[in-house]
Protein backbone atom coordinates (compact mmCIF):
# COMPACT_ATOMS: atom_id res chain seq x y z
CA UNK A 1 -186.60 -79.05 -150.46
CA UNK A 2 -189.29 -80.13 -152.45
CA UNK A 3 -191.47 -77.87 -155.32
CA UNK A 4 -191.34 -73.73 -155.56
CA UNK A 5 -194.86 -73.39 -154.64
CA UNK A 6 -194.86 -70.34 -157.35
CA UNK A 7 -193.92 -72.68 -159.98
CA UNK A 8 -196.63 -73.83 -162.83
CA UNK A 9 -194.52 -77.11 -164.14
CA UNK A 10 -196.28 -77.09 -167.27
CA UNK A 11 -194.40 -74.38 -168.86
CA UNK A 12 -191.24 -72.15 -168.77
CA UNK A 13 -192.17 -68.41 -168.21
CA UNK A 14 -192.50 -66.16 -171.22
CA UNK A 15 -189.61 -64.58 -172.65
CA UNK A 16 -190.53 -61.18 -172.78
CA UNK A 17 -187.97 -58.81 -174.05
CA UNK A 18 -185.36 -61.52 -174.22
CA UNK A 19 -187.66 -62.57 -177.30
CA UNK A 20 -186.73 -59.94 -179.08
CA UNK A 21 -182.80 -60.06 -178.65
CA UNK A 22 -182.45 -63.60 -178.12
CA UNK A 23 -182.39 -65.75 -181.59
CA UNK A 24 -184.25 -69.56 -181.04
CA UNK A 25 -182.76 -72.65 -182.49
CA UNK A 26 -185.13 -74.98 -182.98
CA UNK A 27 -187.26 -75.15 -180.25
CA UNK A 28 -184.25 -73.78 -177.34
CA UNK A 29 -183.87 -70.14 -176.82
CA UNK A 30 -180.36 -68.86 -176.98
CA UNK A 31 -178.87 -65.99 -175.06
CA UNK A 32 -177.26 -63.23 -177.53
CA UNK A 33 -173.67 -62.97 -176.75
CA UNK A 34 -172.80 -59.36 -175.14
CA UNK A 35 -169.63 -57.61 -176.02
CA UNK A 36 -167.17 -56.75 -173.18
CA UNK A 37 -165.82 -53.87 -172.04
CA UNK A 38 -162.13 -52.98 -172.00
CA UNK A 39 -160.66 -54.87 -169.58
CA UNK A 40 -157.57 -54.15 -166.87
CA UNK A 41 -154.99 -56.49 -164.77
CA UNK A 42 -152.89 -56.77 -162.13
CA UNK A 43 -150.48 -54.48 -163.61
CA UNK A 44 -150.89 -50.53 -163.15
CA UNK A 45 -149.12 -47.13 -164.08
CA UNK A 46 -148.55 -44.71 -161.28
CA UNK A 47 -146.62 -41.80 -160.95
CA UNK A 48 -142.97 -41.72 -159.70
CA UNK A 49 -141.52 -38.61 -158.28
CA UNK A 50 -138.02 -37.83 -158.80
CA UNK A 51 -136.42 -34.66 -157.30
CA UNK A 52 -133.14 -33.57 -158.75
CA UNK A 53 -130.74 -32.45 -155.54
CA UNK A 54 -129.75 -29.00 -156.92
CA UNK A 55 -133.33 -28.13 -158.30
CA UNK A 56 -136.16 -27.34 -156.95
CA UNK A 57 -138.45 -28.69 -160.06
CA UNK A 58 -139.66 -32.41 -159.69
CA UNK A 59 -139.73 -34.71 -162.84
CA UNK A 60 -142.60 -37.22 -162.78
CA UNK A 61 -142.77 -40.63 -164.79
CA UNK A 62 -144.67 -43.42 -164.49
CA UNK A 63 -143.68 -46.85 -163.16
CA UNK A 64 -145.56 -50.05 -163.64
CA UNK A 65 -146.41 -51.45 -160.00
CA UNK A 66 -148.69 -54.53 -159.36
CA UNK A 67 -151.55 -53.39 -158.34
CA UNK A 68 -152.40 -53.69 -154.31
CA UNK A 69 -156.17 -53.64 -154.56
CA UNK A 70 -159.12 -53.31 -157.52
CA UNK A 71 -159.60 -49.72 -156.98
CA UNK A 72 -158.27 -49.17 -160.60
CA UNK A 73 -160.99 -51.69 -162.15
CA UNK A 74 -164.24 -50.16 -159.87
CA UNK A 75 -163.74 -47.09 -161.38
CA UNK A 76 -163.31 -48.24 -165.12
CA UNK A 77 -166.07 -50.27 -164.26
CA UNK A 78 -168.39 -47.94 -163.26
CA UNK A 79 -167.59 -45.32 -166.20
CA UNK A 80 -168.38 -48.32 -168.42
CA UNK A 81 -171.91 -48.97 -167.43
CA UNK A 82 -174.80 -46.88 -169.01
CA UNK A 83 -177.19 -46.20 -165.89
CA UNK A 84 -179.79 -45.40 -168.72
CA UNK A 85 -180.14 -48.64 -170.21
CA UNK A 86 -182.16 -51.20 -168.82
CA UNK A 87 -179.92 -52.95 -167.54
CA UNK A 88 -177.37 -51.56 -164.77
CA UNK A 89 -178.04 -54.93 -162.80
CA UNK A 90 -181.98 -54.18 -162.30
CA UNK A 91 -182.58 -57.08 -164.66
CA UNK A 92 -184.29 -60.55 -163.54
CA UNK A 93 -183.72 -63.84 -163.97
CA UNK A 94 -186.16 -66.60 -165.77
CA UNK A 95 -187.43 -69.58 -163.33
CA UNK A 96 -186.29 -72.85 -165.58
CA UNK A 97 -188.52 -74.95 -163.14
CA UNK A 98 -187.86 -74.55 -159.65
CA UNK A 99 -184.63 -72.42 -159.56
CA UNK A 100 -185.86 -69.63 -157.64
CA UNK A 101 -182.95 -70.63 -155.38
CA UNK A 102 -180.28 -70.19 -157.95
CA UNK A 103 -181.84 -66.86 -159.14
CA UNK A 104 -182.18 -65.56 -155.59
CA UNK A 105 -178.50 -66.47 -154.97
CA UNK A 106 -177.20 -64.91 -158.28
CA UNK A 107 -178.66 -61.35 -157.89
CA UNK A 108 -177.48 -61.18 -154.56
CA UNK A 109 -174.03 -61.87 -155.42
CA UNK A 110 -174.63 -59.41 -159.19
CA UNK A 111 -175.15 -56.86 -156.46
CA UNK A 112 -172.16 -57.59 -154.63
CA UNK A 113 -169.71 -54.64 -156.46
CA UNK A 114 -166.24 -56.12 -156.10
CA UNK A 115 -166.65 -58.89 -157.50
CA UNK A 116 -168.98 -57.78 -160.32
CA UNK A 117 -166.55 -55.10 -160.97
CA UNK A 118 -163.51 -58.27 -161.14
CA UNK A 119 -165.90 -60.25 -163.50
CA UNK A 120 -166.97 -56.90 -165.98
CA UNK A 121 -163.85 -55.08 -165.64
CA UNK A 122 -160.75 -57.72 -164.86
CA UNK A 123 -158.68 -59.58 -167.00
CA UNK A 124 -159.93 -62.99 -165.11
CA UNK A 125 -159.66 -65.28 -168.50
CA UNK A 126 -155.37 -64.96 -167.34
CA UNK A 127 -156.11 -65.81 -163.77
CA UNK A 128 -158.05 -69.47 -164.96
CA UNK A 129 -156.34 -71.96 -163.70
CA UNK A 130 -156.89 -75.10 -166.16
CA UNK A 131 -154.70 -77.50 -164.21
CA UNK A 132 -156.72 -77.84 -161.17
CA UNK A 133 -158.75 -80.90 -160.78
CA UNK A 134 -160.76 -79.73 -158.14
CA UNK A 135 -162.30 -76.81 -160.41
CA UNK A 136 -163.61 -77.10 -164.31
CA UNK A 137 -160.96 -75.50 -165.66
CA UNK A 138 -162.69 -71.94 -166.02
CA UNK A 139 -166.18 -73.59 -167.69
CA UNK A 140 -167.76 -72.03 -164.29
CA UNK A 141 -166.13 -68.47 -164.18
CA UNK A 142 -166.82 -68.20 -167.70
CA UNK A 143 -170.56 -68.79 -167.77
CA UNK A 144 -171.02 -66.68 -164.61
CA UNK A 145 -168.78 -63.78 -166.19
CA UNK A 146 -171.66 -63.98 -169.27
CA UNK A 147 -174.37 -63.76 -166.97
CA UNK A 148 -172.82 -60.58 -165.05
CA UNK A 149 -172.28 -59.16 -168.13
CA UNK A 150 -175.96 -59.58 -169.27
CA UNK A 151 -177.29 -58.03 -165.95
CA UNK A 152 -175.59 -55.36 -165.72
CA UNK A 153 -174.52 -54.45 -169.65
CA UNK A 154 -177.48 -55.81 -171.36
CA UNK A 155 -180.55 -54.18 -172.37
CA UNK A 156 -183.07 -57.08 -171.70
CA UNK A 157 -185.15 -56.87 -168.71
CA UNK A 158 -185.15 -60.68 -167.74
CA UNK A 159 -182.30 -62.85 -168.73
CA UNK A 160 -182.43 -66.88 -169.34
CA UNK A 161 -179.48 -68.27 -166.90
CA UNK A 162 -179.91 -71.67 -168.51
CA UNK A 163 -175.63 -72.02 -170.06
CA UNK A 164 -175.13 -71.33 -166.26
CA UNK A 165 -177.34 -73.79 -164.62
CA UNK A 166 -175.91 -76.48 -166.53
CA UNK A 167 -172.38 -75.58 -165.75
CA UNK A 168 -172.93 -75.34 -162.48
CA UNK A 169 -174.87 -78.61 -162.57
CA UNK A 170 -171.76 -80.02 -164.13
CA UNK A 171 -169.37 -79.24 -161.27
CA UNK A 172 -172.11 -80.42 -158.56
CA UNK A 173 -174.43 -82.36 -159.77
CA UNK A 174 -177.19 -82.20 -157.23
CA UNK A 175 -178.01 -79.13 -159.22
CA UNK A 176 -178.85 -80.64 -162.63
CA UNK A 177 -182.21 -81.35 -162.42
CA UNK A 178 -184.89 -79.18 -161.53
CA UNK A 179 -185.76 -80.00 -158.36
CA UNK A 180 -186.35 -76.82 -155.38
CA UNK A 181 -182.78 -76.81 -153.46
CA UNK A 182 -180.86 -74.63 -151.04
CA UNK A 183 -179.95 -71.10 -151.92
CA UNK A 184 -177.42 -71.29 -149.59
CA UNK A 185 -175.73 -74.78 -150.35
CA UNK A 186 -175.87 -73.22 -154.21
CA UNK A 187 -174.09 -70.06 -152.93
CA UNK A 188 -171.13 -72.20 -151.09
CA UNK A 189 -170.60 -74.50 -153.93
CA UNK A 190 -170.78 -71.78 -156.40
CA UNK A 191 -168.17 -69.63 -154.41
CA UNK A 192 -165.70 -72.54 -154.02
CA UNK A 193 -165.76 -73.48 -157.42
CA UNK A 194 -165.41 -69.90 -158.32
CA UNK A 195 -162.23 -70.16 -156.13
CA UNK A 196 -160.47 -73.02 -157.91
CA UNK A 197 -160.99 -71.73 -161.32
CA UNK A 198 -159.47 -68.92 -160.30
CA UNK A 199 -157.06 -69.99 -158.24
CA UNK A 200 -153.57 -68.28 -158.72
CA UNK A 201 -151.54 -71.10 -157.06
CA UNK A 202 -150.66 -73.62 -159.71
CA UNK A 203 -149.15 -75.97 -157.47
CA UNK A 204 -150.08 -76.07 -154.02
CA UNK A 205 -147.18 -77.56 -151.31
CA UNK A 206 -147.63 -79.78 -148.62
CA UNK A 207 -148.46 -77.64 -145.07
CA UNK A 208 -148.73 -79.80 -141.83
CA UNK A 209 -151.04 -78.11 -139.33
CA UNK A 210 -149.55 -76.09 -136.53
CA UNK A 211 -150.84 -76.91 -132.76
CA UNK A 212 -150.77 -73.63 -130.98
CA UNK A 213 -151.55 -73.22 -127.20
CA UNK A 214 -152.95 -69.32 -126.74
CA UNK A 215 -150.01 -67.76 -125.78
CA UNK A 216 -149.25 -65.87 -129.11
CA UNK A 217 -152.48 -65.61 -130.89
CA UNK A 218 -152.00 -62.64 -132.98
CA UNK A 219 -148.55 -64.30 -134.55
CA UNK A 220 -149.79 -67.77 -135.08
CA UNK A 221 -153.13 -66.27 -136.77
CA UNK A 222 -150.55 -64.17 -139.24
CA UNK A 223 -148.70 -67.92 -139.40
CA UNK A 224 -151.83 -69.73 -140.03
CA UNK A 225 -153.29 -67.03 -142.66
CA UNK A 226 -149.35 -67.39 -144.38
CA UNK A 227 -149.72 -71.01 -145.20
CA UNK A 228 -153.31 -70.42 -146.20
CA UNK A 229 -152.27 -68.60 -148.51
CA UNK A 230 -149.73 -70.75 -150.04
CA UNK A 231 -152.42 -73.29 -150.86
CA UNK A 232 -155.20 -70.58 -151.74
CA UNK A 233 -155.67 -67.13 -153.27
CA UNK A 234 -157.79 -66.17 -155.28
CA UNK A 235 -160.57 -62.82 -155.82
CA UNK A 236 -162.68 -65.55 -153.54
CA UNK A 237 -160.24 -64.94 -150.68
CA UNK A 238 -159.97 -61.21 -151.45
CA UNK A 239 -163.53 -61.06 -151.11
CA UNK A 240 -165.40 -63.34 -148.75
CA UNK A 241 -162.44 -65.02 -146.27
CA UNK A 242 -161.80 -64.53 -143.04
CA UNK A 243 -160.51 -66.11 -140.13
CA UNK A 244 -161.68 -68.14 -137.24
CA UNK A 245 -160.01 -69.10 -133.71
CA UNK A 246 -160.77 -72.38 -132.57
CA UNK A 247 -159.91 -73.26 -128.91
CA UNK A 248 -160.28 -76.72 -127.43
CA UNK A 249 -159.45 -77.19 -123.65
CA UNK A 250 -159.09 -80.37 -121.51
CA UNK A 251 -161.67 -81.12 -119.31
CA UNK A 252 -160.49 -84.27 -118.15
CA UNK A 253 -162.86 -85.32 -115.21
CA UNK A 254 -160.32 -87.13 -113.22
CA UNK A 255 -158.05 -84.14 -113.10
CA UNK A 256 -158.79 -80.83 -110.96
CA UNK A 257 -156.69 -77.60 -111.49
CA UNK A 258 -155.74 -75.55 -108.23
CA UNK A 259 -158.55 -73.33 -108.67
CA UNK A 260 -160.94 -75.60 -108.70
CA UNK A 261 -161.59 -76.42 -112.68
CA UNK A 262 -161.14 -80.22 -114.34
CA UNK A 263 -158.96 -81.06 -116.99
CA UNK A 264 -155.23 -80.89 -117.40
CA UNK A 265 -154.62 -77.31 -118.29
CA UNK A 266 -153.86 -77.74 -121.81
CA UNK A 267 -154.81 -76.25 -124.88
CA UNK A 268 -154.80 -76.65 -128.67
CA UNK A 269 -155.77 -73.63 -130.80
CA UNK A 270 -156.08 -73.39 -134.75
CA UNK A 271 -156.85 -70.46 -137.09
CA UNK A 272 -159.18 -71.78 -139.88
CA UNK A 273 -160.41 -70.01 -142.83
CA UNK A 274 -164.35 -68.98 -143.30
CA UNK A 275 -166.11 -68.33 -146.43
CA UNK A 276 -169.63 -67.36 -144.23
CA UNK A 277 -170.76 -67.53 -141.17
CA UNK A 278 -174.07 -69.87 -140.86
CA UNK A 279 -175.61 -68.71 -137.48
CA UNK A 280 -178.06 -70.45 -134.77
CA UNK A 281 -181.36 -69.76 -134.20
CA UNK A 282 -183.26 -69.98 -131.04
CA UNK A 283 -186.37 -69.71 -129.10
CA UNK A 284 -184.75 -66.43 -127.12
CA UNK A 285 -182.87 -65.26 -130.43
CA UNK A 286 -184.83 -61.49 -131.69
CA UNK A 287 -181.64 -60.18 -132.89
CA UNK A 288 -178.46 -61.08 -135.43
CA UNK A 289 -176.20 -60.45 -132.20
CA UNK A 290 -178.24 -62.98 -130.45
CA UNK A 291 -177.79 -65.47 -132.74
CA UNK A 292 -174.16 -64.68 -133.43
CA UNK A 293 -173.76 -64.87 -129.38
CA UNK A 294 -174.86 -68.25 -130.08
CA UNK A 295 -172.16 -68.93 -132.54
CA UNK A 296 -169.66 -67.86 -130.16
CA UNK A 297 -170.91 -69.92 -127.30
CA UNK A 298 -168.56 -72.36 -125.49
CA UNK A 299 -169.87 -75.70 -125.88
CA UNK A 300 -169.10 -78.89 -123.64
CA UNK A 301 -168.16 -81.78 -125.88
CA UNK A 302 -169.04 -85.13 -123.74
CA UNK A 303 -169.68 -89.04 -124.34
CA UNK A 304 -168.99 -89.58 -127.95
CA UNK A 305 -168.44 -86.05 -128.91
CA UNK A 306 -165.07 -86.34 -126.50
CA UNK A 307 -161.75 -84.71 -127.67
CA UNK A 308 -158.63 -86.85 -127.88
CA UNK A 309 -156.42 -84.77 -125.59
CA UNK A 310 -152.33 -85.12 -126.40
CA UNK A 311 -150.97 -84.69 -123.03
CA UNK A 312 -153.20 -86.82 -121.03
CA UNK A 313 -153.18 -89.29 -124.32
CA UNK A 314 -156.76 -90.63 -124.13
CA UNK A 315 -160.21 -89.06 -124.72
CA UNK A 316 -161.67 -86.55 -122.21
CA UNK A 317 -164.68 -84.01 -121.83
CA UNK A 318 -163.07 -80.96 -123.10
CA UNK A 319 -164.81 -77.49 -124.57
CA UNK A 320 -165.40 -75.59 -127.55
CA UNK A 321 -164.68 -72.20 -128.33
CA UNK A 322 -165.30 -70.67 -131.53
CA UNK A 323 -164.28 -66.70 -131.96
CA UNK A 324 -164.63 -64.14 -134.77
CA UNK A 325 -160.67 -63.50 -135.47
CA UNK A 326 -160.41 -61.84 -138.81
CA UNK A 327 -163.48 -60.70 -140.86
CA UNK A 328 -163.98 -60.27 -144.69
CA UNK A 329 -164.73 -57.01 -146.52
CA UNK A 330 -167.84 -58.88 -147.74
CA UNK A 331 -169.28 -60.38 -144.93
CA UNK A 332 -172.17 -63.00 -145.75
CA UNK A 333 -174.51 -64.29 -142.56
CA UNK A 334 -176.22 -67.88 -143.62
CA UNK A 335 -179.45 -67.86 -140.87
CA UNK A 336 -179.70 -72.02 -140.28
CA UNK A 337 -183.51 -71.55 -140.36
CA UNK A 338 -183.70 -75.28 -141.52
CA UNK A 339 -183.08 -78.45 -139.30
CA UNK A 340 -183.64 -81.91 -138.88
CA UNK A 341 -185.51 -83.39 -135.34
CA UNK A 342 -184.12 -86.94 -134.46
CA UNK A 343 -186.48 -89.40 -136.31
CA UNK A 344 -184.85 -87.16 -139.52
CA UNK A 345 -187.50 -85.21 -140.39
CA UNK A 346 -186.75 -81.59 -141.58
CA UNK A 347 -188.64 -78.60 -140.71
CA UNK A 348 -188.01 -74.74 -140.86
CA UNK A 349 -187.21 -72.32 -137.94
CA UNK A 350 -189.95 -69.06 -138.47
CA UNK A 351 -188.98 -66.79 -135.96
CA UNK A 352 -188.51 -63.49 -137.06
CA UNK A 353 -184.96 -61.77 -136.26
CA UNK A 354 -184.31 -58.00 -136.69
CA UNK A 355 -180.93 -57.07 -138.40
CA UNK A 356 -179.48 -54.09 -139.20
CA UNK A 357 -179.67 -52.65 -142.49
CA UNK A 358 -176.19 -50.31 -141.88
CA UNK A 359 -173.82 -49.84 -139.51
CA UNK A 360 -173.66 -53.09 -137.98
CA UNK A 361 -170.32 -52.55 -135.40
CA UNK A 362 -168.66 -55.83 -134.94
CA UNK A 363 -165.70 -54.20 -133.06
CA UNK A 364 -166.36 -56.15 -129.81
CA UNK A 365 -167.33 -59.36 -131.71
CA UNK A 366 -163.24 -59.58 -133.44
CA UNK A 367 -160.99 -60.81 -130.81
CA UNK A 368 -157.85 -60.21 -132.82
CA UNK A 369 -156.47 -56.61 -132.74
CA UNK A 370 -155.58 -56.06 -135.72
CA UNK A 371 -157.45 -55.43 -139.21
CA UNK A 372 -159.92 -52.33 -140.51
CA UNK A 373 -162.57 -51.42 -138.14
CA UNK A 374 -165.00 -54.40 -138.66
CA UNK A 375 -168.06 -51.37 -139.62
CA UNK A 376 -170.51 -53.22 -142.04
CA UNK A 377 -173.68 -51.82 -144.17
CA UNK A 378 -176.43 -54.99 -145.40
CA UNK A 379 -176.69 -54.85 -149.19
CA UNK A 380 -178.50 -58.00 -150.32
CA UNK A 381 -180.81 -60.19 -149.17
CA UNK A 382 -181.70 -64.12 -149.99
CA UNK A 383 -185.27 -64.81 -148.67
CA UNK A 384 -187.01 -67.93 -148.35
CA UNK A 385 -190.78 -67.92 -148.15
CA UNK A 386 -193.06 -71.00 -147.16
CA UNK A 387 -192.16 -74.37 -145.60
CA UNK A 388 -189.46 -76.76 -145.43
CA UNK A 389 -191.40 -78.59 -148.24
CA UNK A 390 -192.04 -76.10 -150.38
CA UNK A 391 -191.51 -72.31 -150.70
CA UNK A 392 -190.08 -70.04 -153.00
CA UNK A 393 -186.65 -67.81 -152.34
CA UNK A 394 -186.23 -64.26 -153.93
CA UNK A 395 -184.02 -61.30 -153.44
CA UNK A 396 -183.64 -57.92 -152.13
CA UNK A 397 -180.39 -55.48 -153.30
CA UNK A 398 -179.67 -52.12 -153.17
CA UNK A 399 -178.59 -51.05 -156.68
CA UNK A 400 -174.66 -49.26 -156.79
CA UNK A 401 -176.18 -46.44 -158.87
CA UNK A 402 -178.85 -45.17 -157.37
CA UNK A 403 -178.59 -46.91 -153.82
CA UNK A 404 -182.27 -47.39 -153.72
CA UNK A 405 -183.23 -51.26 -153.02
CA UNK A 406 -185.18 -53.72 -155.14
CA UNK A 407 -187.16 -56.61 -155.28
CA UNK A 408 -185.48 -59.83 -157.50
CA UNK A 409 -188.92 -62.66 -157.80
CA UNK A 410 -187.37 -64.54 -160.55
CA UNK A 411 -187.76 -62.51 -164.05
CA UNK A 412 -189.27 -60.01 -161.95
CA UNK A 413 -187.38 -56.86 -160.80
CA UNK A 414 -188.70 -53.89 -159.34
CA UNK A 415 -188.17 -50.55 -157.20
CA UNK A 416 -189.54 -51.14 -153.75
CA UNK A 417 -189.39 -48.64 -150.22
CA UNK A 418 -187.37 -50.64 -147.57
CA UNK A 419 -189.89 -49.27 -144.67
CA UNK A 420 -192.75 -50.32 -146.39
CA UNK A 421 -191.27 -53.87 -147.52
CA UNK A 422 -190.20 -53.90 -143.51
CA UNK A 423 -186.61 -54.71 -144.64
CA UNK A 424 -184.46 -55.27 -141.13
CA UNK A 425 -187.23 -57.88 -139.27
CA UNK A 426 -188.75 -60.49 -140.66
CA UNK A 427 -188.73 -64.67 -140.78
CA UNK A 428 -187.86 -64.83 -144.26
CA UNK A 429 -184.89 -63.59 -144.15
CA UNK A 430 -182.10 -66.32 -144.90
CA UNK A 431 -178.88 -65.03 -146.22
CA UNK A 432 -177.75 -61.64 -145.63
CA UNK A 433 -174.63 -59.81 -147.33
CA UNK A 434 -173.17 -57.22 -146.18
CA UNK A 435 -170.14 -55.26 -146.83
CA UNK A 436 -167.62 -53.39 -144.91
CA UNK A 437 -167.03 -49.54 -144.82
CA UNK A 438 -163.85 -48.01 -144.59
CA UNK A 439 -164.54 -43.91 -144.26
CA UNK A 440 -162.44 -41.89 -145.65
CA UNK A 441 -161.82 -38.33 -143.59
CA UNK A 442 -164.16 -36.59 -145.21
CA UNK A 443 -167.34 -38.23 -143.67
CA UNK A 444 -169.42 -36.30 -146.58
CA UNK A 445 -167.49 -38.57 -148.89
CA UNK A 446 -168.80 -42.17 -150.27
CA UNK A 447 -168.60 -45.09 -147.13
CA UNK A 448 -166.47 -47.63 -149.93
CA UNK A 449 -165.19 -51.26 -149.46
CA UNK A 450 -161.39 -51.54 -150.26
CA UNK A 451 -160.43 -54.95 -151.36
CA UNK A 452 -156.91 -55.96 -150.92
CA UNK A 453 -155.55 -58.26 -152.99
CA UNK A 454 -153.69 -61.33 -151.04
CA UNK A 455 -150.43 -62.60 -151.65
CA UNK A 456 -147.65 -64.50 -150.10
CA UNK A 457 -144.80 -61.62 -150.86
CA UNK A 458 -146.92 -58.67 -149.78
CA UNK A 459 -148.06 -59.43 -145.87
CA UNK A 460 -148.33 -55.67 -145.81
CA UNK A 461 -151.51 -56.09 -147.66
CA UNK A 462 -152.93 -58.90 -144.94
CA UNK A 463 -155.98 -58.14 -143.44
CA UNK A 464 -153.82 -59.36 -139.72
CA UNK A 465 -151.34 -55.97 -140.80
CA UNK A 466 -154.50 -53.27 -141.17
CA UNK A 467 -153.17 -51.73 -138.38
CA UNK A 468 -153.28 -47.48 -137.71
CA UNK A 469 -150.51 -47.77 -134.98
CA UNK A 470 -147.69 -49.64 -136.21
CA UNK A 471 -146.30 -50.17 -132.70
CA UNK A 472 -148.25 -52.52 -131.63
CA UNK A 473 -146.75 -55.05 -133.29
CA UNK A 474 -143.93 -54.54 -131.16
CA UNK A 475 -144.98 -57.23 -129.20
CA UNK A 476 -146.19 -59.86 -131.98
CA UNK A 477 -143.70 -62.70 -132.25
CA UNK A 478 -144.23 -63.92 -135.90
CA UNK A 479 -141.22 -65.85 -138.09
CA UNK A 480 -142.75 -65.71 -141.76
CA UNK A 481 -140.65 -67.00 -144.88
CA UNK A 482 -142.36 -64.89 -147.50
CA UNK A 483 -141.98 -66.01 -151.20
CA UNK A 484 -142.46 -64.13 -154.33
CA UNK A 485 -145.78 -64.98 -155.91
C-alpha cells in the first residue's frame, strides 16, 4: 500500500514519557514490564438456596458453577483500573516506520471492552493452547495481553508496540518489515491467530459438511453452529462470530420449472461462520444499509463462475444468495474501499457513506428467528486517509469510562467532539466496530453487551437458543449429540 505519507523515514518518533519509564539497552528502547491485576477463570461461586420443608428460614451456600458468560471478570476489571492515571486506554501508540495501520487496528480493538476485560482480567495463560500448529503456541496472546495491559494500566502516554510487531510478524510474515499495509488484513490475521492460541479444543475431529436444501433452516443452522464448535471455540468466537446462510439454486438453462423459472428446482444451503462482514461499495451506495443491501444481493453465477449442480450432475448457471443468519455481540463492518481494475492496477473507492453512530437496528437484516435483538451502538473507528499509494490510517474510540470519543494518530491521543470531527459520514471511514446492546428493564440503566461463552455441552448458551418465547422451538427439528467440554 505503499509509504504513510505522515511518516519522516529518517527517524523513529521521540519517546516522550515512555523515556522516562522505559530503561534503553544499548541503543533499543525497552518497554517496562507492568504488573497484573488479580486475575479470574472459568470457575465462579454463586449462591445456592436451600429451603428446609418444615421451616420457613432458607440456608444459603455457595456452589462453584462454570461460569456462563464474563460478567464476573468486567466488573473486577473495571474496579481494577485507576480512571485517574494516564492511562485508562487514552494512551497512543509509537509509528516504528509505517505502522499506522497496526496502531489504528490495535486501539480499536483496546477499546473493544470484552475482550480487553478477557486479556486484563482472565486467566487466558490456562486457555493457551501450545499444541496447535496453526497458532504460536501463545507467543501472540502473550505480547498482545502486554500491550493491553500498558494501555489501559500504564501511566505512559504513548507506548512502543515494537515486542508485538515482531510477534505478529512472526506468525505472518508480510508484516515484518516496515512497509504501509492493510489495517484490515492486520485485524483478520491478528484475530485468527488470537483464536488458535486460544483455542480450547485440543484435538479437533473430523466433520464432513452437511448439504441442506431450505426446508429446516433454523435446525440445520443450530447443526452447522454444533460442529463448528467442535472444531473451534475460543473468546474469538464468543466475541466476533456469527453465522452466514449460503443458498445456491440451479439455474440450469435447458430446464424450465412450471412457473416459468430455469433450473431444476434444487437447492444446496450451508451455514458458515463469519469473523466480519467486508461490505460493497457503489456509485448509488450513501448509506451502510446500502452497501450491506449489496452484500445481500443475489448474484447470477454464469460461464466460468458456473456451479456444479448434483442432481442434474454437470455445471449450470445457478445463483447466489448470501443472508445475515446469526450476528456477533461485536459486530465489525470492513468497507472494501480498495480494488483492483482489470489490467491489475489498485485504486481506492472515496465516496463518502453515512453510518450510524448508535442504534443501528438490524432486526430485518437477520433472517433466522432466533438470537438477542440484533440492536448495535458504533464504538471504534479504523480510518484510512489518502490514496491507494499512500495514506495514513488512525483511530476514533469512545473511551468505557467516560464515554466521550477520541482521536488515536499514532502516539497521539486526544479528546475530540464527534459533531465537530463529523463522526457518522465521511470517505475515510474503513472499519467500523460496533457492539450490541442488550437493555435491561430499566431503560435508565447502562445499554451493556453480554458475552456468552460457547460450548459444545451448554447449547442453552448458543446465540441460535436466545430466544424470549421458548415455544417456538416447537417446530425446530434439530438431533444434536452434545458432549461435555
Amino acid at each position: 500500500m505503499g509509504k504513510c505519507q505522515s511518516i519522516d523515514l529518517s527517524r523513529r518518533e521521540p519517546m516522550g514519557e515512555n523515556s522516562l519509564q522505559e530503561p534503553m539497552v544499548g541503543n533499543k528502547k525497552r518497554n517496562r514490564h507492568l504488573e497484573s491485576m488479580a486475575r479470574v477463570g472459568s470457575r465462579v461461586f454463586m449462591p445456592e438456596s436451600r429451603a428446609s420443608p418444615t421451616k420457613s428460614n432458607t440456608n444459603t451456600t455457595l456452589k462453584e458453577h462454570k461460569a456462563s458468560t464474563y460478567d464476573h471478570v468486567h466488573e473486577l476489571v473495571n474496579d481494577g483500573i485507576n480512571i485517574n492515571d494516564n492511562g485508562s486506554g487514552k494512551v497512543g501508540l509509537m509509528n516504528l516506520g509505517n505502522t499506522c495501520f497496526m496502531n489504528s487496528s490495535l486501539q480499536c480493538l483496546s477499546n473493544t471492552e470484552p475482550m480487553t476485560d478477557y486479556f486484563l482480567g482472565y486467566d487466558y495463560r490456562s486457555e493457551i493452547n501450545a499444541d496447535n500448529i496453526l497458532g504460536t503456541k501463545g507467543a501472540l496472546v502473550r505480547c498482545y495481553a502486554e500491550l493491553t495491559k500498558h494501555l489501559w494500566l500504564g501511566k505512559s502516554k504513548s507506548y512502543c508496540p515494537e515486542e508485538f510487531k515482531s510477534s505478529i510478524g512472526r506468525f505472518a510474515p508480510q508484516f515484518e518489515g516496515y512497509e504501509q499495509q492493510d489495517a484490515q488484513e492486520l485485524l483478520a490475521y491478528l484475530l485468527d491467530g488470537i483464536h488458535e492460541d486460544l483455542n480450547r479444543v485440543l484435538i479437533k475431529p473430523y466433520i464432513e459438511d452437511k448439504d441442506c436444501d431450505g426446508s429446516n433452516d433454523e435446525g440445520d443452522a443450530i447443526i452447522a453452529w454444533s460442529n463448528y464448535l467442535k472444531r473451534n471455540k475460543s473468546i474469538i468466537v464468543d466475541l466476533f462470530q456469527g453465522q452466514l446462510r449460503n443458498t445456491m439454486t440451479c439455474r440450469n438453462n435447458k430446464l424450465i420449472q412450471a412457473y416459468g423459472t430455469h433450473g431444476c428446482g434444487h437447492k444446496n444451503v450451508k451455514f458458515d461462520p463469519f469473523m466480519y462482514l467486508s461490505l460493497p461499495i457503489s456509485d448509488t451506495s450513501n448509506t451502510l444499509d446500502d452497501c450491506l443491501s449489496l452484500f445481500c444481493e443475489e448474484e447470477t453465477l454464469k460461464g466460468d463462475n458456473q456451479w456444479y449442480c448434483t442432481k442434474c450432475k454437470t455445471h449450470v448457471d445457478a445463483t447466489k444468495k448470501i443472508d445475515l443468519w446469526m450476528l456477533p455481540p461485536i459486530l465489525i463492518i470492513h468497507l472494501k474501499r480498495f480494488k483492483f481494475g482489470v489490467t491489475g492496477h489498485r485504486s481506492k473507492i472515496e465516496r463518502p457513506i453515512c453510518y450510524p453512530l448508535s442504534d443501528w437496528n438490524l432486526s430485518t437484516r437477520k433472517k433466522s428467528e432466533g438470537g438477542v435483538f440484533p440492536l448495535y451502538d458504533l464504538y471504534a473507528i479504523s480510518h484510512h486517509r489518502g490514496t491507494s499509494s499512500g495514506g495514513h490510517y488512525t483511530a476514533h474510540a469512545k473511551n468505557r469510562f467516560d464515554r466521550e470519543w477520541y482521536d488515536f494518530n499514532d502516539s497521539q491521543c486526544r479528546k475530540v467532539d464527534k459533531e465537530k470531527e463529523k463522526l457518522g459520514f465521511g470517505s475515510s471511514a474503513y472499519c467500523l466496530f460496533y457492539n450490541r446492546v442488550e437493555r435491561n428493564h430499566d431503560a435508565a440503566q447502562e445499554r451493556t453487551t453480554t458475552i456468552r461463552r460457547q460450548s459444545i455441552s451448554r447449547p442453552e448458551l448458543w446465540p441460535h437458543l436466545q430466544r424470549d418465547a421458548v415455544k417456538q422451538w416447537a417446530s425446530t427439528r434439530v438431533d444434536l449429540d452434545y458432549a461435555v467440554d
